[in-house]
C-alpha atoms as a PDB file:
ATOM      1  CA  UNK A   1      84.521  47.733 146.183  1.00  0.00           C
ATOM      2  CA  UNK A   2      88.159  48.564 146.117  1.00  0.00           C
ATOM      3  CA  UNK A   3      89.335  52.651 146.273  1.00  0.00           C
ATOM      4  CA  UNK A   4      88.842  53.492 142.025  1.00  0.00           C
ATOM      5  CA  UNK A   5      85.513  51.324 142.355  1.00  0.00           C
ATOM      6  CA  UNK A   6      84.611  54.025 145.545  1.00  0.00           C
ATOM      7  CA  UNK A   7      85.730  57.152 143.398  1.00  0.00           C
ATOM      8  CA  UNK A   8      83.771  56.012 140.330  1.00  0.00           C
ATOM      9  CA  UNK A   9      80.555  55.556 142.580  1.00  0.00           C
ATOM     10  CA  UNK A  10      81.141  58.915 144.581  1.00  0.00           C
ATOM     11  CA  UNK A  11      81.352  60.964 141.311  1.00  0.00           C
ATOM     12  CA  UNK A  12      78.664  58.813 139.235  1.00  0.00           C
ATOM     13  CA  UNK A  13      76.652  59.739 141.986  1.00  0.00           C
ATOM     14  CA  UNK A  14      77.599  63.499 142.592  1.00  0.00           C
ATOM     15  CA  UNK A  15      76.885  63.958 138.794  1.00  0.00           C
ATOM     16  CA  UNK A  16      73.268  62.919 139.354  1.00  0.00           C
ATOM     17  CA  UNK A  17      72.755  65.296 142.758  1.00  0.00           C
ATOM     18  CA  UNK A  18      70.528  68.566 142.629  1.00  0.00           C
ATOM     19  CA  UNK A  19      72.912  71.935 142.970  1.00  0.00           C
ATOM     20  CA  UNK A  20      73.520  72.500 146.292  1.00  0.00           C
ATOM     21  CA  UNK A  21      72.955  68.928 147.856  1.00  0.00           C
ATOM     22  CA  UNK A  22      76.941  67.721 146.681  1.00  0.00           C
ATOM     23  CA  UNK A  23      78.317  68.015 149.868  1.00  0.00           C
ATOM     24  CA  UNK A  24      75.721  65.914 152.035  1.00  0.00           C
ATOM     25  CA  UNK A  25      75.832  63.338 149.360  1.00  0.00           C
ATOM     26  CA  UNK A  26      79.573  63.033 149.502  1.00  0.00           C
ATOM     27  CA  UNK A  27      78.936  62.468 153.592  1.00  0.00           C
ATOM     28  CA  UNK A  28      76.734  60.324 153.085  1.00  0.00           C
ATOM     29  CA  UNK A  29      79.105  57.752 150.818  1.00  0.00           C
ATOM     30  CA  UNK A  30      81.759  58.496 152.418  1.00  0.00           C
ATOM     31  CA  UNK A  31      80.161  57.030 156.086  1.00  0.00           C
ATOM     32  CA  UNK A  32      78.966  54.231 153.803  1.00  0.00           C
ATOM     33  CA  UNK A  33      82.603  53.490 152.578  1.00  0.00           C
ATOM     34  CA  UNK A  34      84.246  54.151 155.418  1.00  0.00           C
ATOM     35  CA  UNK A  35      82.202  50.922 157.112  1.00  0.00           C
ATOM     36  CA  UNK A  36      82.314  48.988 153.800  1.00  0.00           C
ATOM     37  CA  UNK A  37      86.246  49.374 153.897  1.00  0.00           C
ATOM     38  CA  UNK A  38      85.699  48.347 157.924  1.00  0.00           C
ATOM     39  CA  UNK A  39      83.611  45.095 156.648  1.00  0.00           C
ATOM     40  CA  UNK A  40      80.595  46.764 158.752  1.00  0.00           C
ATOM     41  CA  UNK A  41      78.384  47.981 155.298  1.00  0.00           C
ATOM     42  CA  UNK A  42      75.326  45.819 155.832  1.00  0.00           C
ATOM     43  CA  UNK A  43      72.054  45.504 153.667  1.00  0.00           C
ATOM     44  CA  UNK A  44      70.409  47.726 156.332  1.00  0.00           C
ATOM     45  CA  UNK A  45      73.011  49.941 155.412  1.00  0.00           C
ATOM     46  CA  UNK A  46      71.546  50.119 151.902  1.00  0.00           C
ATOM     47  CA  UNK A  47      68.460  49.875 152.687  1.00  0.00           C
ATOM     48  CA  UNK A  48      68.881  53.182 154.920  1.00  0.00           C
ATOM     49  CA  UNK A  49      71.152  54.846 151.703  1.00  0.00           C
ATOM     50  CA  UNK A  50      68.064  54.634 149.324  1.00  0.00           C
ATOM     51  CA  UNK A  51      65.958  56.885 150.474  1.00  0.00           C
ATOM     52  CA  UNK A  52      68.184  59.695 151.793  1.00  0.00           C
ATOM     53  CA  UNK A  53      70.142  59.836 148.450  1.00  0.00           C
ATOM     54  CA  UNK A  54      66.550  59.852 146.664  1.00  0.00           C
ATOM     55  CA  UNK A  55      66.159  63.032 148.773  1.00  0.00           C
ATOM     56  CA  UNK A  56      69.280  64.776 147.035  1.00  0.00           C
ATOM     57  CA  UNK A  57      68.722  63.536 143.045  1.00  0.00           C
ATOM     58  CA  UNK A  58      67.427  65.314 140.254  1.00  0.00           C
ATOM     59  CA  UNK A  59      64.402  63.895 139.928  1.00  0.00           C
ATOM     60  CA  UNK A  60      65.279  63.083 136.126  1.00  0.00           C
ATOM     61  CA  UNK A  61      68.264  61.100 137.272  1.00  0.00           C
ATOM     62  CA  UNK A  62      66.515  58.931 139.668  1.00  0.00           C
ATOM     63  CA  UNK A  63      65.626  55.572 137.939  1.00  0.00           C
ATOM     64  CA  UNK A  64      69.413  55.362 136.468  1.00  0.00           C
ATOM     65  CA  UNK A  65      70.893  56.123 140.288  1.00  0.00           C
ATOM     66  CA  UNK A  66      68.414  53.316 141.560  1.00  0.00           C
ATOM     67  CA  UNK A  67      69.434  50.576 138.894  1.00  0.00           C
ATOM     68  CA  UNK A  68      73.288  51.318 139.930  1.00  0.00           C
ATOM     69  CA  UNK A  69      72.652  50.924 143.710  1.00  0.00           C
ATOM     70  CA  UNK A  70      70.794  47.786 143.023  1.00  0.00           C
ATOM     71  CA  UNK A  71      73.797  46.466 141.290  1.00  0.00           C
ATOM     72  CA  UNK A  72      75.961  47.903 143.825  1.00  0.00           C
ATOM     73  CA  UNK A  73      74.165  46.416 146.976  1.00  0.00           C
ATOM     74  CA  UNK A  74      73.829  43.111 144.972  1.00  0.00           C
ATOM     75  CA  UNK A  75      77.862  43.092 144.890  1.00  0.00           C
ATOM     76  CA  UNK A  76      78.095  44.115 148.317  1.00  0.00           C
ATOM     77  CA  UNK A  77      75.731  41.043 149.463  1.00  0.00           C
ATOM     78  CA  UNK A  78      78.247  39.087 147.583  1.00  0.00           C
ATOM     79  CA  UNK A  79      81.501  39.754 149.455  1.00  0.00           C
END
């Protein structure tokens, strides 16, 4: 995922995060970027992102966020 693709992600996602719980999401991708950028982001990688960022949704947004990651990791097996 190139640097717009990264930004998109971050704020889809910080959109979707109960008040107060922005800043450890944005950690949280930005660790995940940081090794995906490094060509270290492994599917244990996203397997370990699931259930923290589950932790920080609104619990209304959740199905949405998990369809997106799906997609996401699916084009991250791919590169």
């Amino acid at each position: 995922m190139d640097k717009q693709g990264q930004e998109k992600f971050l704020n889809f996602i910080l959109e979707r995060v109960q008040e107060g719980k922005q800043e450890e999401a944005r950690e949280i991708l930005t660790s995940n970027f940081k090794k995906q950028d490094e060509g270290t982001f492994s599917q244990d990688d996203v397997q370990a992102f699931i259930p923290k960022m589950i932790s920080l949704l609104k619990p209304e947004k959740l199905a949405e966020v998990v369809e997106v990651v799906k997609q996401f990791s699916g084009t991250i097996a791919q590169s």
